[in-house]
PDB file of N, CA and C in Angstrom:
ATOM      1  N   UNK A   1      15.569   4.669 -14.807  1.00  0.00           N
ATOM      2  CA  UNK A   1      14.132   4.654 -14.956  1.00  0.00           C
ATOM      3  C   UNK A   1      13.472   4.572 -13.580  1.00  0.00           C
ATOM      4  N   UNK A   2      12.554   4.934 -13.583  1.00  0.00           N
ATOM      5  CA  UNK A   2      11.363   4.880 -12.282  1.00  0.00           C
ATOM      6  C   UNK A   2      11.190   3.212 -12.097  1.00  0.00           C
ATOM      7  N   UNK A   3      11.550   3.019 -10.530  1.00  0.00           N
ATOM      8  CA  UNK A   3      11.236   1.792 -10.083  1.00  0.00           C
ATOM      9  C   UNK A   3      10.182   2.357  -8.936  1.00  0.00           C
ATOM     10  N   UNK A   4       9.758   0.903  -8.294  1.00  0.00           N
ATOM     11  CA  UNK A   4       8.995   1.006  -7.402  1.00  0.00           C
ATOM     12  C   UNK A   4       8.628  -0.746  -6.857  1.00  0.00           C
ATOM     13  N   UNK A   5       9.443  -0.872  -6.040  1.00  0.00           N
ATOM     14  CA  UNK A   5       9.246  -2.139  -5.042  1.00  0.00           C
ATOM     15  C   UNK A   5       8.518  -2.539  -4.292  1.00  0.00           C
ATOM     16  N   UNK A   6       7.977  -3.443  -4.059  1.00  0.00           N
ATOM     17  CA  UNK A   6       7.245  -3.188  -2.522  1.00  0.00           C
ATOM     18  C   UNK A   6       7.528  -5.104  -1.909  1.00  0.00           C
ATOM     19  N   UNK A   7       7.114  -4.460  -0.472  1.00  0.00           N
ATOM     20  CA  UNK A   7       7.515  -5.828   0.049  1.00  0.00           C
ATOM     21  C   UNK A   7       6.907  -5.712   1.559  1.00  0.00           C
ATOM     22  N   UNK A   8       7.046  -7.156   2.368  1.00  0.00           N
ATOM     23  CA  UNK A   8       6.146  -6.950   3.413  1.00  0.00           C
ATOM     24  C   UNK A   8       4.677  -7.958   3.404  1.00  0.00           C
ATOM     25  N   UNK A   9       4.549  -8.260   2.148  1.00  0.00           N
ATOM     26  CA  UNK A   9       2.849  -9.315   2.265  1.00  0.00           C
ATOM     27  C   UNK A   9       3.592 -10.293   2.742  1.00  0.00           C
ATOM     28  N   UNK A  10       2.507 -10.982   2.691  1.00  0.00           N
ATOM     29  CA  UNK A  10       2.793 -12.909   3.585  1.00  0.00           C
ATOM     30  C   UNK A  10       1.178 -13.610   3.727  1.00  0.00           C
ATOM     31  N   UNK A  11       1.449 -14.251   4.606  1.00  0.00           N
ATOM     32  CA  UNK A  11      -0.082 -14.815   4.833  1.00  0.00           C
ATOM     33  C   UNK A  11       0.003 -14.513   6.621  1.00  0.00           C
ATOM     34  N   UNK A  12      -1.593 -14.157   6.733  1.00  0.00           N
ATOM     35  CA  UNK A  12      -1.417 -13.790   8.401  1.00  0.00           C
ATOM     36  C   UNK A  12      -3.125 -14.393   8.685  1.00  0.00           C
ATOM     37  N   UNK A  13      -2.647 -14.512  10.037  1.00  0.00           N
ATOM     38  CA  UNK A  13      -4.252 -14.678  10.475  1.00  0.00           C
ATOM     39  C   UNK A  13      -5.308 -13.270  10.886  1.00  0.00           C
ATOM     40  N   UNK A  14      -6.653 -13.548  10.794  1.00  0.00           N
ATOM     41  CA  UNK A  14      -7.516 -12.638  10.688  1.00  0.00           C
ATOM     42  C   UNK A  14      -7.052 -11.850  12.162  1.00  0.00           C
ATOM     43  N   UNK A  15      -7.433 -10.701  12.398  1.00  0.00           N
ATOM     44  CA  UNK A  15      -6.945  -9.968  13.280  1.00  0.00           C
ATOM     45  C   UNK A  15      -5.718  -9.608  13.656  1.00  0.00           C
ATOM     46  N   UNK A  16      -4.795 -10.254  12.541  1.00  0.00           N
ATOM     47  CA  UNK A  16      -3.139 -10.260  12.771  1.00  0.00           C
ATOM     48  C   UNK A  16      -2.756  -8.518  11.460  1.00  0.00           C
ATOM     49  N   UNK A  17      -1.176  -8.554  11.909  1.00  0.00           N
ATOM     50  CA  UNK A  17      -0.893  -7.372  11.297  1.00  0.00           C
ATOM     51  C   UNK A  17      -0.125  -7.778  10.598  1.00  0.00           C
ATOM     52  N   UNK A  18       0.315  -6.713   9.493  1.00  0.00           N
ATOM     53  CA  UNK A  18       1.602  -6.760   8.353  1.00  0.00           C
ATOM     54  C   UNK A  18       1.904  -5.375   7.778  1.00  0.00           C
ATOM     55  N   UNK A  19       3.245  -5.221   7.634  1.00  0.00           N
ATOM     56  CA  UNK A  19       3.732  -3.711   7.264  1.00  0.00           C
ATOM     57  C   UNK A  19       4.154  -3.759   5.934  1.00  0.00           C
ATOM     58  N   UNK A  20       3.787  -3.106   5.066  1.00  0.00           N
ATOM     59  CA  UNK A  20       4.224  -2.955   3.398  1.00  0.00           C
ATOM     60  C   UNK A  20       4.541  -1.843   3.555  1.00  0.00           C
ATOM     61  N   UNK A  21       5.783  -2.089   2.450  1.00  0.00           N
ATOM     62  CA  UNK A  21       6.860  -0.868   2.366  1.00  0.00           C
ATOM     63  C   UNK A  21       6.732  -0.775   0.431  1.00  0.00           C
ATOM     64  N   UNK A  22       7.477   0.239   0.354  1.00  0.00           N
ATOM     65  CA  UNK A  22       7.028   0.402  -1.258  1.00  0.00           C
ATOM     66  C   UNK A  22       8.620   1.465  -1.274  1.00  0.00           C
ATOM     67  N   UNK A  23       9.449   0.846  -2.045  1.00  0.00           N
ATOM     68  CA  UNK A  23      10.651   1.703  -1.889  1.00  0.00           C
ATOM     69  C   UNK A  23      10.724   2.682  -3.560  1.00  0.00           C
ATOM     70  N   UNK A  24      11.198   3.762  -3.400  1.00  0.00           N
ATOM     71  CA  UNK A  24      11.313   4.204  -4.770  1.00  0.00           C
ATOM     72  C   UNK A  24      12.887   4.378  -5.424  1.00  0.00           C
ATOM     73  N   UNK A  25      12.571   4.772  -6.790  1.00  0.00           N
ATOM     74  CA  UNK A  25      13.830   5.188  -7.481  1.00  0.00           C
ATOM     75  C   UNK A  25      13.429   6.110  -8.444  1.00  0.00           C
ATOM     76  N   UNK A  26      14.132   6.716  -9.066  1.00  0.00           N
ATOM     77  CA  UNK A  26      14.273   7.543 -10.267  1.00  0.00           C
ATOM     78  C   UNK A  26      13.427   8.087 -10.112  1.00  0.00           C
ATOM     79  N   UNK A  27      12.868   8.863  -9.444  1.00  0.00           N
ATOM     80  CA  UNK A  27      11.728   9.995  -9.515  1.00  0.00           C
ATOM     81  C   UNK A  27      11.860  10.831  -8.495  1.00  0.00           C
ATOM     82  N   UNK A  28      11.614  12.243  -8.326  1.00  0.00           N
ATOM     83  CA  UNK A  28      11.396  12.935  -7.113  1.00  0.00           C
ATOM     84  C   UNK A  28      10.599  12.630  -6.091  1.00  0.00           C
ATOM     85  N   UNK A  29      10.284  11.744  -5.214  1.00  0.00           N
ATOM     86  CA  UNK A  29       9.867  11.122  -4.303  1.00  0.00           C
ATOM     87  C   UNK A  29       8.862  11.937  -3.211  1.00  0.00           C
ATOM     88  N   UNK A  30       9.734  13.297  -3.038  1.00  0.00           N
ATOM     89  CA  UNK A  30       8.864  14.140  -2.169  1.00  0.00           C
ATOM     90  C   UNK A  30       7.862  15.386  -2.957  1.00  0.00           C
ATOM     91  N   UNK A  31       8.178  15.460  -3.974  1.00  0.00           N
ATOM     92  CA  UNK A  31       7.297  16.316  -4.688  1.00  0.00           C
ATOM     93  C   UNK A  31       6.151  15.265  -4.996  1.00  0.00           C
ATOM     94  N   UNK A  32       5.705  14.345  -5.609  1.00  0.00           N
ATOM     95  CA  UNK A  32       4.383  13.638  -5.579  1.00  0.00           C
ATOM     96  C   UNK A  32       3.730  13.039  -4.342  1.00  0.00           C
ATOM     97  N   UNK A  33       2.792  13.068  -4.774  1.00  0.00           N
ATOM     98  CA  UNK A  33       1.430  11.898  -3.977  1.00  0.00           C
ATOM     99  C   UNK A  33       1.781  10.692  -4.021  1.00  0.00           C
ATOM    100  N   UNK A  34       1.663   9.756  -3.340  1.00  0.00           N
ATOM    101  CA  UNK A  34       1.616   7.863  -3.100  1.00  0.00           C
ATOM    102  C   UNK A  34       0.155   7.669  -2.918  1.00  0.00           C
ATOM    103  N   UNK A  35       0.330   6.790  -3.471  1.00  0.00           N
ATOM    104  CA  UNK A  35      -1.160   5.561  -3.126  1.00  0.00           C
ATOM    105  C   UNK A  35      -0.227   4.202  -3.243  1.00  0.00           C
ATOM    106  N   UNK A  36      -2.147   3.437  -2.149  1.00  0.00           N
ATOM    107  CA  UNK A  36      -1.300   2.035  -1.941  1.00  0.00           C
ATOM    108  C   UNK A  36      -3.357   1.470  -2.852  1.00  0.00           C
ATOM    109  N   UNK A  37      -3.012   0.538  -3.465  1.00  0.00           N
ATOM    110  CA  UNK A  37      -4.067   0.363  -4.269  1.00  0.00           C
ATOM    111  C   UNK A  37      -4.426  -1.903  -3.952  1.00  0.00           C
ATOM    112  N   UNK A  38      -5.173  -2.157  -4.118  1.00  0.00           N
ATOM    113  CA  UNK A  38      -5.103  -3.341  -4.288  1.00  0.00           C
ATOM    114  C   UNK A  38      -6.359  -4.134  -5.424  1.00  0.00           C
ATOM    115  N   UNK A  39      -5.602  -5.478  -5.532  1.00  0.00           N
ATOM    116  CA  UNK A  39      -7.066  -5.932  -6.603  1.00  0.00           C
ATOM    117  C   UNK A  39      -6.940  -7.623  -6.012  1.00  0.00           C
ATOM    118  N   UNK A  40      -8.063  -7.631  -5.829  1.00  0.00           N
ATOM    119  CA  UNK A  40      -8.767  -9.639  -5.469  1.00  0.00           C
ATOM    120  C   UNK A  40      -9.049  -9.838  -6.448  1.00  0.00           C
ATOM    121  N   UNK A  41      -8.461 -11.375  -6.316  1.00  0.00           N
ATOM    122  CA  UNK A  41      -8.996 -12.313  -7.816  1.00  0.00           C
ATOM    123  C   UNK A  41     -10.286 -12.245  -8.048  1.00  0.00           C
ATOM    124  N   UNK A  42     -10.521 -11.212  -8.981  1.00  0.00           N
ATOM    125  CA  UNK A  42     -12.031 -11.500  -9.608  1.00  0.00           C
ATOM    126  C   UNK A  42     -12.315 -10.386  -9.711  1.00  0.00           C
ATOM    127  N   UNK A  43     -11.535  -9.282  -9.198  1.00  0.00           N
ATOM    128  CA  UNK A  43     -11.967  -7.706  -9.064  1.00  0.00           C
ATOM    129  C   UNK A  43     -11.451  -6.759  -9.714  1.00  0.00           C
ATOM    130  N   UNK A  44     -11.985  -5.825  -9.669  1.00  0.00           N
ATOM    131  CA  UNK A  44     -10.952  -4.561 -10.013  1.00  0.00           C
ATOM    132  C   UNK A  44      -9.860  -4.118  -8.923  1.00  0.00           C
ATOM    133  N   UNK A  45      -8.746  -3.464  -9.793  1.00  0.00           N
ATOM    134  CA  UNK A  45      -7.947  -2.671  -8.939  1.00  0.00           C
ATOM    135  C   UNK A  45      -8.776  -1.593  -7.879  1.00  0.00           C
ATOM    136  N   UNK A  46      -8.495  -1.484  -6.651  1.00  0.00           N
ATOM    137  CA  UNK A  46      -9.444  -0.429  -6.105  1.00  0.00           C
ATOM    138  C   UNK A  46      -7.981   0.186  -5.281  1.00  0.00           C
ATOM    139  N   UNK A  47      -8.343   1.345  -4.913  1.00  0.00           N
ATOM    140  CA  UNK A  47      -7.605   2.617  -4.322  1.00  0.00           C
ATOM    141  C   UNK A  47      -7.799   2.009  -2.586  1.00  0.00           C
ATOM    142  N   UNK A  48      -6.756   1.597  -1.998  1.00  0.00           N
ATOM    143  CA  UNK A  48      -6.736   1.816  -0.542  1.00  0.00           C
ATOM    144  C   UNK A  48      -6.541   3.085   0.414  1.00  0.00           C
ATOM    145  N   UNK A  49      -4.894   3.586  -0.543  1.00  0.00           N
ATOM    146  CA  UNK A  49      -5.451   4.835   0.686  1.00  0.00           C
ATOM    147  C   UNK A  49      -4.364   5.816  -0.195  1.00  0.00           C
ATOM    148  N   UNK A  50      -4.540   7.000  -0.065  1.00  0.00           N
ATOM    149  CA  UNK A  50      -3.342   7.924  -0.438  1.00  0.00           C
ATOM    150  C   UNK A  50      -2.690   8.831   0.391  1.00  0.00           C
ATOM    151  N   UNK A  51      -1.334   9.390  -0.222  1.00  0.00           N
ATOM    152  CA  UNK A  51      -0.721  10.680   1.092  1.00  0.00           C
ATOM    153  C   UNK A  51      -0.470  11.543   0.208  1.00  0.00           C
ATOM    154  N   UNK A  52      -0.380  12.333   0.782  1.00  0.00           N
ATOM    155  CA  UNK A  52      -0.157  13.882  -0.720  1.00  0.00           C
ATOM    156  C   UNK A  52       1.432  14.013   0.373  1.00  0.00           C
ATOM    157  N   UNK A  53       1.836  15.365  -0.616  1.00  0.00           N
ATOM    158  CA  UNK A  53       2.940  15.404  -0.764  1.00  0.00           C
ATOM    159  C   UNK A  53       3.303  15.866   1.233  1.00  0.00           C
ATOM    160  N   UNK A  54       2.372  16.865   1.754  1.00  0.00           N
ATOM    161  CA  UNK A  54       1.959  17.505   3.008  1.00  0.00           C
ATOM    162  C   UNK A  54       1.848  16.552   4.468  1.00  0.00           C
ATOM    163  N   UNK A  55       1.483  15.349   3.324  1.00  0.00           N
ATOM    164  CA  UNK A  55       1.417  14.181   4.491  1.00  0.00           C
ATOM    165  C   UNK A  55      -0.172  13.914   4.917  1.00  0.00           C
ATOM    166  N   UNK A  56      -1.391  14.802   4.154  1.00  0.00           N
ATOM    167  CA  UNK A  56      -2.438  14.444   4.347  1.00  0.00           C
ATOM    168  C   UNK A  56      -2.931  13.211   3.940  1.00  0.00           C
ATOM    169  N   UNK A  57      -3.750  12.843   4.550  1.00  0.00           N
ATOM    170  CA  UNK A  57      -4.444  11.166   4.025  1.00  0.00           C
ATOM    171  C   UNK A  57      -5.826  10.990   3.732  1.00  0.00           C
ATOM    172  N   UNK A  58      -6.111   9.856   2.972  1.00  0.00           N
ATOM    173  CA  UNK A  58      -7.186   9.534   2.834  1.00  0.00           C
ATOM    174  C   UNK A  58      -7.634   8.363   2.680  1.00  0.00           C
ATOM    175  N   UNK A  59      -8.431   7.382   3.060  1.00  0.00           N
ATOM    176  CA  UNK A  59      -8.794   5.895   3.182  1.00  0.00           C
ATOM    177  C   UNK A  59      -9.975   5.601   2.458  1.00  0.00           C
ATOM    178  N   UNK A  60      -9.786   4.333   1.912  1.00  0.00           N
ATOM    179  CA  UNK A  60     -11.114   3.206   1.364  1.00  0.00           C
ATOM    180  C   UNK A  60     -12.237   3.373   2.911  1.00  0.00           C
ATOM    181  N   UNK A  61     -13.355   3.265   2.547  1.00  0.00           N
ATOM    182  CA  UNK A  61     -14.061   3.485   4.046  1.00  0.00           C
ATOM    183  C   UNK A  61     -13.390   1.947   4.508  1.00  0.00           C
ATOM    184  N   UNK A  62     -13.509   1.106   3.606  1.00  0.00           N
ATOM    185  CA  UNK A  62     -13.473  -0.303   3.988  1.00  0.00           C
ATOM    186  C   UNK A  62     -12.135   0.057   5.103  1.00  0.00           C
ATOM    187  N   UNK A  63     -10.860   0.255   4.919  1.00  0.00           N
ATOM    188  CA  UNK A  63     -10.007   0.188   5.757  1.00  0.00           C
ATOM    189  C   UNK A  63      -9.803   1.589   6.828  1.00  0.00           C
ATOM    190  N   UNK A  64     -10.588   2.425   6.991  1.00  0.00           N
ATOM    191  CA  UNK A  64     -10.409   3.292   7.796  1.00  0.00           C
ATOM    192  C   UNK A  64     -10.893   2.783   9.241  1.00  0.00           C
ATOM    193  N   UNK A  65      -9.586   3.468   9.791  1.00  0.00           N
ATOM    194  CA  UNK A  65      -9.177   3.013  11.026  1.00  0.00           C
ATOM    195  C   UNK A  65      -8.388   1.602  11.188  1.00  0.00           C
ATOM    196  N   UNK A  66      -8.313   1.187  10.119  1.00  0.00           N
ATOM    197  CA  UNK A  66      -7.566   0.085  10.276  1.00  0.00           C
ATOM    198  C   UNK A  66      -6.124   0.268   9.859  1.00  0.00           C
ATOM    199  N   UNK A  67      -6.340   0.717   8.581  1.00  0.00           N
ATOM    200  CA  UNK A  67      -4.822   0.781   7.604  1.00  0.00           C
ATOM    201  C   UNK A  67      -4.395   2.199   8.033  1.00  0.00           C
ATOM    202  N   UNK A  68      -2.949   2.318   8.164  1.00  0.00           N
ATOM    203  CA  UNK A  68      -2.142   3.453   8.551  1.00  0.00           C
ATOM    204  C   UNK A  68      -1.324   3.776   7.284  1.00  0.00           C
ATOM    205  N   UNK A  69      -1.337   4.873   6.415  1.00  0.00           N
ATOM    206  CA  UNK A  69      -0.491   5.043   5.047  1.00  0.00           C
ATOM    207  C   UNK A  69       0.804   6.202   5.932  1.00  0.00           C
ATOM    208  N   UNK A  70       1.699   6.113   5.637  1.00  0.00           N
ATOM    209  CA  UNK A  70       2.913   6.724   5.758  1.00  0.00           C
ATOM    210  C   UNK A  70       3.779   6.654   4.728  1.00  0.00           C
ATOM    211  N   UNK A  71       5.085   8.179   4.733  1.00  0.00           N
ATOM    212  CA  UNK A  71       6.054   8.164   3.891  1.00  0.00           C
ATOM    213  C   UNK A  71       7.068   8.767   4.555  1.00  0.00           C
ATOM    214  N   UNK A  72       8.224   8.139   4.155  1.00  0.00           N
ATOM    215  CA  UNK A  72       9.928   8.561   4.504  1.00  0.00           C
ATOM    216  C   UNK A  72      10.365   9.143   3.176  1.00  0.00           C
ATOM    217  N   UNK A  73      10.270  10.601   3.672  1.00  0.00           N
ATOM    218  CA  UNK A  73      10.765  11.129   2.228  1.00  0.00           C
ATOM    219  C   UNK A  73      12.501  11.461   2.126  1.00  0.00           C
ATOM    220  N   UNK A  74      13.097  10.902   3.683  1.00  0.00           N
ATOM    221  CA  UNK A  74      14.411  10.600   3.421  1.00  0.00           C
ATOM    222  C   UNK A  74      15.116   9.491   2.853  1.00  0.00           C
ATOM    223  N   UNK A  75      13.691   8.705   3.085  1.00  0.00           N
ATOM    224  CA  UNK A  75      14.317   7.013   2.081  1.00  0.00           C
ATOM    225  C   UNK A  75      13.510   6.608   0.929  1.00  0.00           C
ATOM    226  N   UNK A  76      12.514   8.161   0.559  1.00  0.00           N
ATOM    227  CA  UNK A  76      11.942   7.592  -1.083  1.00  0.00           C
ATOM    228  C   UNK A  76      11.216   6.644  -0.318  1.00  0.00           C
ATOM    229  N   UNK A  77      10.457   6.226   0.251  1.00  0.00           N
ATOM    230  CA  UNK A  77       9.346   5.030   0.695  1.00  0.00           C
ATOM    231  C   UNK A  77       8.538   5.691   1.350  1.00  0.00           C
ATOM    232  N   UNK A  78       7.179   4.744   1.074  1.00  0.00           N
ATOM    233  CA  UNK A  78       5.587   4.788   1.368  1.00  0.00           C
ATOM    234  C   UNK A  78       5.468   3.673   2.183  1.00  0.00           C
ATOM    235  N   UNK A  79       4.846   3.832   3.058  1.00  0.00           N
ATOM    236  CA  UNK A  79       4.652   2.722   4.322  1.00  0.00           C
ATOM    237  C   UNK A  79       2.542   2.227   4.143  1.00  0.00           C
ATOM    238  N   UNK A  80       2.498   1.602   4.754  1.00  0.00           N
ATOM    239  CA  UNK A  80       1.031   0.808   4.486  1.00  0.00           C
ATOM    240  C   UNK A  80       1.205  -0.252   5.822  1.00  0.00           C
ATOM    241  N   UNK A  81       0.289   0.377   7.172  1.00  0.00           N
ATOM    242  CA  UNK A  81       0.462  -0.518   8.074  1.00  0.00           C
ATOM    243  C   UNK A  81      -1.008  -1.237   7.940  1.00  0.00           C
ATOM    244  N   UNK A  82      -0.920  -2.702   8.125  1.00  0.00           N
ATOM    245  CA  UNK A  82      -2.490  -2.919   7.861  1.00  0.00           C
ATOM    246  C   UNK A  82      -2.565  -4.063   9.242  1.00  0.00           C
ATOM    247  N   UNK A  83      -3.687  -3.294  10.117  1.00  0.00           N
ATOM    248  CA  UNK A  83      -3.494  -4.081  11.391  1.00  0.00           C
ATOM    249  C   UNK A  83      -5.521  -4.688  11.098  1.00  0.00           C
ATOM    250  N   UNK A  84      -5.562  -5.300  12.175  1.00  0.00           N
ATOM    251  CA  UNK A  84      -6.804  -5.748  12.163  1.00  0.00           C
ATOM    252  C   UNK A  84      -7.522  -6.615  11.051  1.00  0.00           C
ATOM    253  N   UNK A  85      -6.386  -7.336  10.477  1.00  0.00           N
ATOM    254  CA  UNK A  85      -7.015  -7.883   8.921  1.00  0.00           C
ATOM    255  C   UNK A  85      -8.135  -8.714   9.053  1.00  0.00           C
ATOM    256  N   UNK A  86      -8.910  -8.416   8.026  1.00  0.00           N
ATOM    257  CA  UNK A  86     -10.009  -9.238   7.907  1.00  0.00           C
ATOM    258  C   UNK A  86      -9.849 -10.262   6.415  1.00  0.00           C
ATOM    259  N   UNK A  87     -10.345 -11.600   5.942  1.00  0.00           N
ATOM    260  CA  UNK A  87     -10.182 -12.294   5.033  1.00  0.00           C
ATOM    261  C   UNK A  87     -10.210 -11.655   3.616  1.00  0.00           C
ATOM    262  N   UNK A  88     -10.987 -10.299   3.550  1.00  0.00           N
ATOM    263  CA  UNK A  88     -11.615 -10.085   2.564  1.00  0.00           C
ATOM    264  C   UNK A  88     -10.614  -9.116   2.141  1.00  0.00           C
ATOM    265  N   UNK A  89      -9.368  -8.320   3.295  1.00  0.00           N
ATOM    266  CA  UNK A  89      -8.568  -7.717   2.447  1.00  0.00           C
ATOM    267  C   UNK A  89      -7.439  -8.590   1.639  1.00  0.00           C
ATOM    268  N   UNK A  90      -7.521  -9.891   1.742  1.00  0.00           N
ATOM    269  CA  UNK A  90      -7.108 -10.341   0.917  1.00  0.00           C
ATOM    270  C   UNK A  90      -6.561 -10.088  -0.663  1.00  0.00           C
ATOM    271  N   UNK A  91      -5.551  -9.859  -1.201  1.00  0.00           N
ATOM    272  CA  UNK A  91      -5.246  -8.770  -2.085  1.00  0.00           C
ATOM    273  C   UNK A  91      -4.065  -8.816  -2.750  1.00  0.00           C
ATOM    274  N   UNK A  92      -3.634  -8.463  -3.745  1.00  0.00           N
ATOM    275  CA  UNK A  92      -2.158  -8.526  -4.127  1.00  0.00           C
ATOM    276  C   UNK A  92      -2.377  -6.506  -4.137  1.00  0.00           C
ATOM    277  N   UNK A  93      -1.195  -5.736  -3.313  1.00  0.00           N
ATOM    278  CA  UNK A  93      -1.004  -4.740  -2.711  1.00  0.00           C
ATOM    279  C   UNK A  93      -0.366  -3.940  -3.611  1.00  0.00           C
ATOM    280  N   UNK A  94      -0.339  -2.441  -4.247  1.00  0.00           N
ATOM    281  CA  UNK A  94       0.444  -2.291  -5.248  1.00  0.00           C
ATOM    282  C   UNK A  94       0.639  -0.499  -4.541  1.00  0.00           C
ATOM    283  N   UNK A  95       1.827  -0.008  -5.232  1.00  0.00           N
ATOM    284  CA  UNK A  95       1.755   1.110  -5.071  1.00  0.00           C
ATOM    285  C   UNK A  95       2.013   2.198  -5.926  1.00  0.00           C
ATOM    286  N   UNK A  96       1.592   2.457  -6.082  1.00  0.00           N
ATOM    287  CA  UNK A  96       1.487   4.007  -7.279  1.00  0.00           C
ATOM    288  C   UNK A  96       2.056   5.231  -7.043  1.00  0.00           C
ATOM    289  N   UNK A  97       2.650   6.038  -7.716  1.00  0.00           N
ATOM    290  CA  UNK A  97       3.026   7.218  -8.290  1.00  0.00           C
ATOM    291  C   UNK A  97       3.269   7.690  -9.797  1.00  0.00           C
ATOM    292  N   UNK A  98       2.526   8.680  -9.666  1.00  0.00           N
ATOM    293  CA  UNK A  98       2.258   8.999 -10.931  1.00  0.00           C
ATOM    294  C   UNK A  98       1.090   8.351 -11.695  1.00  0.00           C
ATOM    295  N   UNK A  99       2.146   7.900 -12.910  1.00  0.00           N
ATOM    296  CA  UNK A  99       1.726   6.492 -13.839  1.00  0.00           C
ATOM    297  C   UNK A  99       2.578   5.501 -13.557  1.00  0.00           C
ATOM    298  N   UNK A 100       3.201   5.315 -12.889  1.00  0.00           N
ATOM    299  CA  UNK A 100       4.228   4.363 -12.707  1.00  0.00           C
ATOM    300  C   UNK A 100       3.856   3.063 -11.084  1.00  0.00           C
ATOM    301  N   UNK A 101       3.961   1.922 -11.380  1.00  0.00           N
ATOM    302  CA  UNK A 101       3.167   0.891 -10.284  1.00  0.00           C
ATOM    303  C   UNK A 101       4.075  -0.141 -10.106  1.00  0.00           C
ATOM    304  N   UNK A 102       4.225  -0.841  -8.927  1.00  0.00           N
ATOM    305  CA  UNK A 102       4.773  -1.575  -8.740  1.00  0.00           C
ATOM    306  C   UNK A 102       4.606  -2.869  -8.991  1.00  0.00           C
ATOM    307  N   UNK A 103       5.133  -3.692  -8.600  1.00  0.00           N
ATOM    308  CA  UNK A 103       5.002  -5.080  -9.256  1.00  0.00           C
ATOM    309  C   UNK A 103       3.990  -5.787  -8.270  1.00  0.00           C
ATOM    310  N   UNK A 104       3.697  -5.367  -7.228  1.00  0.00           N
ATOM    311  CA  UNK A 104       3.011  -5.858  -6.139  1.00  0.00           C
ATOM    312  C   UNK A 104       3.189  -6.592  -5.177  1.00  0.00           C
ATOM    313  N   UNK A 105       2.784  -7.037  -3.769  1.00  0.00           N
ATOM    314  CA  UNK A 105       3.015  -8.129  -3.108  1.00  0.00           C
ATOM    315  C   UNK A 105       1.609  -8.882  -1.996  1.00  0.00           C
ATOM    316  N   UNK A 106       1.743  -9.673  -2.341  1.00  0.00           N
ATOM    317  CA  UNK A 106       0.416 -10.676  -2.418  1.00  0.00           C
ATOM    318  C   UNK A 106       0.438 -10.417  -0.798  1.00  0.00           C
ATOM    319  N   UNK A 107      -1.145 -10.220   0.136  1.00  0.00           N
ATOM    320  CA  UNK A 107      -1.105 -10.110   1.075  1.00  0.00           C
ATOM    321  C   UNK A 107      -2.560 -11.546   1.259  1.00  0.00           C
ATOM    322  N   UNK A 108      -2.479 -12.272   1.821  1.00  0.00           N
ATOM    323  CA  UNK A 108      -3.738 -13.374   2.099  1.00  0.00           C
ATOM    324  C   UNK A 108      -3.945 -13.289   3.735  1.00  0.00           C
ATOM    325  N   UNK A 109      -5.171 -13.438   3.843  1.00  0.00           N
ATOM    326  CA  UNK A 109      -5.741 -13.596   5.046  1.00  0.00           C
ATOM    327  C   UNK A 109      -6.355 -14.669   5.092  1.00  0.00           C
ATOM    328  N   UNK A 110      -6.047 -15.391   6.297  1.00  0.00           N
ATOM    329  CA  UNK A 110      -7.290 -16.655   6.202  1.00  0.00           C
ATOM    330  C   UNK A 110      -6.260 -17.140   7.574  1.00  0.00           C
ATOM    331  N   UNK A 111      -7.598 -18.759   8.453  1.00  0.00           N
ATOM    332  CA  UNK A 111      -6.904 -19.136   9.725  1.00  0.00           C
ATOM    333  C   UNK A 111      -6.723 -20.335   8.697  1.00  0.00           C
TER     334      UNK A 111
END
């Protein structure tokens, strides 16, 4: 069956960085699109950023220029560099293909 891991949150301080990885299984990996999506307690799920299959991108305004989306389509993984954090991306981090989502990994900001 289609998995999808991800790993990489923690707690960091504001202006600090963290790399999320999102590993796959059971699916063709390089024929689809990735997204990296997140939701704050109290919110909706919202769309951070996506890569098509070409490697084009696209960002939340909120994180453009900040967040870097990448994929290794020799290791089935989607990359999510998120430098410059601010409190508010505070988030449990998820990643998508298809219909299929990962279990998530909690990213907190705060000093």
């Amino acid at each position: 069956q289609v998995q999808l891991v991800e790993s990489g949150g923690g707690l960091v301080q504001p202006g600090g960085s963290l790399r999320l990885s999102c590993a796959t299984s059971g699916i063709i990996f390089s024929i689809n699109a990735m997204g990296w999506y997140r939701q704050a307690p109290g919110k909706q799920r919202e769309l951070v950023a996506l890569i098509t299959t070409s490697g084009r991108t696209n960002y939340a305004d909120s994180v453009k220029g900040r967040f870097t989306i990448s994929r290794d389509n020799t290791k089935n993984t989607v990359y999510l560099q998120l430098n410059s954090l601010k409190p508010e991306d505070t988030a449990v981090y998820f990643c998508n293909i298809k219909k299929y989502w990962g279990q998530g990994t909690q990213v907190t900001v705060s000093s």
